[in-house]
N, C-alpha and C. Protein backbone atom coordinates (compact mmCIF):
# COMPACT_ATOMS: atom_id res chain seq x y z
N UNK A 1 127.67 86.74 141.79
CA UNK A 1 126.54 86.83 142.72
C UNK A 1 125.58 87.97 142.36
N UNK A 2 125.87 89.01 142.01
CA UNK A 2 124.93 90.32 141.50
C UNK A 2 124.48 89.46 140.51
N UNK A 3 124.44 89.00 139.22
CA UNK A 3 123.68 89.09 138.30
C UNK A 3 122.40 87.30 139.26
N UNK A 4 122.76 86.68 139.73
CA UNK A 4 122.04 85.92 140.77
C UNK A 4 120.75 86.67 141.11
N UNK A 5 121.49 87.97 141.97
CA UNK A 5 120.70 88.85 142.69
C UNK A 5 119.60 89.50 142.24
N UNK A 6 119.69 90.32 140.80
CA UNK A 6 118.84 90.60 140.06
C UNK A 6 118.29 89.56 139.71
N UNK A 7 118.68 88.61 138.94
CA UNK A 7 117.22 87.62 138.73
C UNK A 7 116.15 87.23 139.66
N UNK A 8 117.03 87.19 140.88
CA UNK A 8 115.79 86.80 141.99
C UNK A 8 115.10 88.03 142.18
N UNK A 9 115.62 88.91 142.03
CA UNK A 9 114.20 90.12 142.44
C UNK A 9 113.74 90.20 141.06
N UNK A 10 114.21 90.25 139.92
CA UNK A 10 112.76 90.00 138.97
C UNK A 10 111.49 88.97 139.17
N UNK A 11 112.30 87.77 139.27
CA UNK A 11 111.46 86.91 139.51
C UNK A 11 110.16 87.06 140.41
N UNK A 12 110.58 87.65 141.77
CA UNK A 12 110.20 88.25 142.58
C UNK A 12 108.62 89.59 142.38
N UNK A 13 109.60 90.77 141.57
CA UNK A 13 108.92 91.87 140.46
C UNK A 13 107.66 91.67 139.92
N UNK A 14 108.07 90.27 139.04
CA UNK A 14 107.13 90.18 137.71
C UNK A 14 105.80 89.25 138.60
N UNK A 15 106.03 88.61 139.39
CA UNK A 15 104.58 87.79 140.66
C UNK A 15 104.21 88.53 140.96
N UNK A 16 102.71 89.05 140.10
CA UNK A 16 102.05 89.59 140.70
C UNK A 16 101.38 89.37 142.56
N UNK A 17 101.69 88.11 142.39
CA UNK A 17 101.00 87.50 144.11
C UNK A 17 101.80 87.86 144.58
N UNK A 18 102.97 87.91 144.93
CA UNK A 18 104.22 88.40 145.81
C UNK A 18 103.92 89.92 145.92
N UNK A 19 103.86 89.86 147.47
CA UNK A 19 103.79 91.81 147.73
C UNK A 19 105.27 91.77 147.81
N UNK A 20 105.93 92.11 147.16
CA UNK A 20 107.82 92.39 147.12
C UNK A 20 108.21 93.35 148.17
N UNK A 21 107.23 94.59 148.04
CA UNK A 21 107.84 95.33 149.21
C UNK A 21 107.54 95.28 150.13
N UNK A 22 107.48 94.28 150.78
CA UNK A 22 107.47 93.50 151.68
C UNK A 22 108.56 92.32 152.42
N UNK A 23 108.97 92.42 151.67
CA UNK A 23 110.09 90.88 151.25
C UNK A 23 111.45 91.86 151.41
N UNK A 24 112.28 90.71 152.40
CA UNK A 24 113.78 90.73 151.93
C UNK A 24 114.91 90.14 151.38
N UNK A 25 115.32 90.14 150.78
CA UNK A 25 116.34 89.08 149.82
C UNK A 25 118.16 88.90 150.65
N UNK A 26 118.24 87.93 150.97
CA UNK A 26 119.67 87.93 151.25
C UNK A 26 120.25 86.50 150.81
N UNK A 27 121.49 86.51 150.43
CA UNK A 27 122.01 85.61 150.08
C UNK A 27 123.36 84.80 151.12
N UNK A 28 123.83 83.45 151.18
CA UNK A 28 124.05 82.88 151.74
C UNK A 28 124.80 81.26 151.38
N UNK A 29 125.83 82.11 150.28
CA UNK A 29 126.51 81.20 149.04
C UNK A 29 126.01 80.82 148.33
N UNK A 30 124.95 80.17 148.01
CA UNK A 30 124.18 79.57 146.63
C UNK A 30 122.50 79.12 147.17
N UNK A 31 122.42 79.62 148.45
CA UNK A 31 121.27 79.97 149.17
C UNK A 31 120.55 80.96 149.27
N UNK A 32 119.50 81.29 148.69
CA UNK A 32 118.46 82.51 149.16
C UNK A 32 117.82 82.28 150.22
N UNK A 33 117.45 83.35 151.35
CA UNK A 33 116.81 83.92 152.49
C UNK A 33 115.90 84.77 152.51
N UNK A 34 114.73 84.26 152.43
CA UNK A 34 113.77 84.87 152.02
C UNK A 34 112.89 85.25 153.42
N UNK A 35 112.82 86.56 153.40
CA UNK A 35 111.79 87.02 155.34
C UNK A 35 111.27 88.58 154.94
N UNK A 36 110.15 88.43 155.83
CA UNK A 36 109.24 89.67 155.77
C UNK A 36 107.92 89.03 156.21
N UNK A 37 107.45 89.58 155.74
CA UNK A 37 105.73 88.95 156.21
C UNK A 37 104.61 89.83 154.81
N UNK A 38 103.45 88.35 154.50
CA UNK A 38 102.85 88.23 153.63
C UNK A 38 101.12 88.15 154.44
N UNK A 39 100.40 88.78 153.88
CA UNK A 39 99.08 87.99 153.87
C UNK A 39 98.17 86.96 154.20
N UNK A 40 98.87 86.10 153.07
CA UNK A 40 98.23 84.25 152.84
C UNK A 40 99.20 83.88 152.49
N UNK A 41 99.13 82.59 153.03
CA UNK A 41 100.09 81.30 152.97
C UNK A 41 100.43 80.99 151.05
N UNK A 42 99.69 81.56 150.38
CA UNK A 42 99.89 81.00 149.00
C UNK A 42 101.02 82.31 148.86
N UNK A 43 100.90 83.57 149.01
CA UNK A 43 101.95 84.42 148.75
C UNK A 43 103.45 84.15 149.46
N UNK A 44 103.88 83.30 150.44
CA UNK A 44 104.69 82.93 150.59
C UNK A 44 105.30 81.70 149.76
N UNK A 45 104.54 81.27 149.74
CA UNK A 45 104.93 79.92 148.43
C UNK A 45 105.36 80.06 147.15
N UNK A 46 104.42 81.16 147.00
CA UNK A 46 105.14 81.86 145.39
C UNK A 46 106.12 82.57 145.44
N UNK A 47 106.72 82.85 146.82
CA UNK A 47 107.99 83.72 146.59
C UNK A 47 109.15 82.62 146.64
N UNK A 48 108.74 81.67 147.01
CA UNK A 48 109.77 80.33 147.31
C UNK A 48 109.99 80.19 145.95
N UNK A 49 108.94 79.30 145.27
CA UNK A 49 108.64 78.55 143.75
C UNK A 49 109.39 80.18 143.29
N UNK A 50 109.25 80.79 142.99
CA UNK A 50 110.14 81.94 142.11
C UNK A 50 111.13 81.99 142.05
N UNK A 51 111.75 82.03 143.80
CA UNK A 51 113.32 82.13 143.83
C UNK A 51 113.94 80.79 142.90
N UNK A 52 113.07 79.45 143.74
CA UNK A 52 113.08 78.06 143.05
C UNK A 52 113.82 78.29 141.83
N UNK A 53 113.57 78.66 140.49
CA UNK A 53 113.51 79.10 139.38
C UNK A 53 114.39 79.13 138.70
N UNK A 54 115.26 80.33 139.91
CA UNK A 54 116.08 81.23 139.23
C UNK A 54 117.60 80.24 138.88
N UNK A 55 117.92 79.85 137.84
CA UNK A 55 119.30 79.20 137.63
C UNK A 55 120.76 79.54 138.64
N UNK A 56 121.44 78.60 139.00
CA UNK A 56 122.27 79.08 140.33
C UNK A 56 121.86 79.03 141.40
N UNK A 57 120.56 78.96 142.08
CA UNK A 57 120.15 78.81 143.31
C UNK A 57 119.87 77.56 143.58
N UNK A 58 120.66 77.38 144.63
CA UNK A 58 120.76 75.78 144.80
C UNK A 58 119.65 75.60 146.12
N UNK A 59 119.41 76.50 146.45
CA UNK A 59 118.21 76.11 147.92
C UNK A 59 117.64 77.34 148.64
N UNK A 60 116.88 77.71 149.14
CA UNK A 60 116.16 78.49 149.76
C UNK A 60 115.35 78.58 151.40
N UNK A 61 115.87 79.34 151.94
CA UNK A 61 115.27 79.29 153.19
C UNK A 61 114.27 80.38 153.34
N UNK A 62 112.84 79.50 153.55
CA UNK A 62 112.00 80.87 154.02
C UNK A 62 111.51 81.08 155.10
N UNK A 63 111.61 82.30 155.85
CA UNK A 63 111.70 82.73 156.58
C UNK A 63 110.51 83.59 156.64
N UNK A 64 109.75 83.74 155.55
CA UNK A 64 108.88 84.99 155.65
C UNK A 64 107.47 84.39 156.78
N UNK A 65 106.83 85.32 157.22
CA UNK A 65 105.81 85.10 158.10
C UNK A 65 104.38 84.97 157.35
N UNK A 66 103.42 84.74 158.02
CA UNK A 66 102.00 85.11 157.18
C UNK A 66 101.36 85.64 158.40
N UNK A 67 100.65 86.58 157.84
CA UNK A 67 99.83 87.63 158.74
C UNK A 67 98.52 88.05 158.00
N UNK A 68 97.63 87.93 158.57
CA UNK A 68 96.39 89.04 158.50
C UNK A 68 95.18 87.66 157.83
N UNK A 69 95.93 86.67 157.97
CA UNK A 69 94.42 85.58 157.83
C UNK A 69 93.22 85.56 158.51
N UNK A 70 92.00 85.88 158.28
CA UNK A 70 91.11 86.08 159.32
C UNK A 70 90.25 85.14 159.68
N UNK A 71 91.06 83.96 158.53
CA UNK A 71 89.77 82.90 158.60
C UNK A 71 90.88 82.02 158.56
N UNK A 72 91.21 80.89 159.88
CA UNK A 72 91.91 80.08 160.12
C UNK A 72 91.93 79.14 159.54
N UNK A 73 90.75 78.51 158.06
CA UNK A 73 91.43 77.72 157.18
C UNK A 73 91.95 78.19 156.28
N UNK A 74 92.23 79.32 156.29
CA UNK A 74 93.54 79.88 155.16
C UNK A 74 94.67 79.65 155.56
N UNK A 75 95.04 78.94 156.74
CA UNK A 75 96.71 79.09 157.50
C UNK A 75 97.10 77.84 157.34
């Protein structure tokens, strides 16, 4: 499960669109849990599609929020 763990936060790292420190990572047998709160709706997606990625992760729940859209066709 650690070497899992690190890949998903590289993955995570290297997206520039992903504000990371922001984000929390927990795991959930071969499930990532992904929560915090983002921006725009596209920075949550890319933290999904990343985890997506990572070999061994069989599914992903996200959980993260989106905040600070000011213009309601961004949501």
């Amino acid at each position: 499960m650690p070497e899992i763990y690190e890949r998903v936060l590289n993955e995570l790292h290297f997206d520039l669109a992903v504000p990371r420190d922001r984000l929390t990572v927990k795991f959930q047998n071969d499930t990532v849990i992904l929560s915090g709160e983002v921006e725009w709706p596209y920075q949550k997606s890319c933290a999904e599609a990343d985890v997506m990625r990572v070999p061994g992760v069989a599914g992903v729940i996200n959980e993260i929020a989106v905040h600070g859209s000011p213009d309601p066709s961004y949501a």
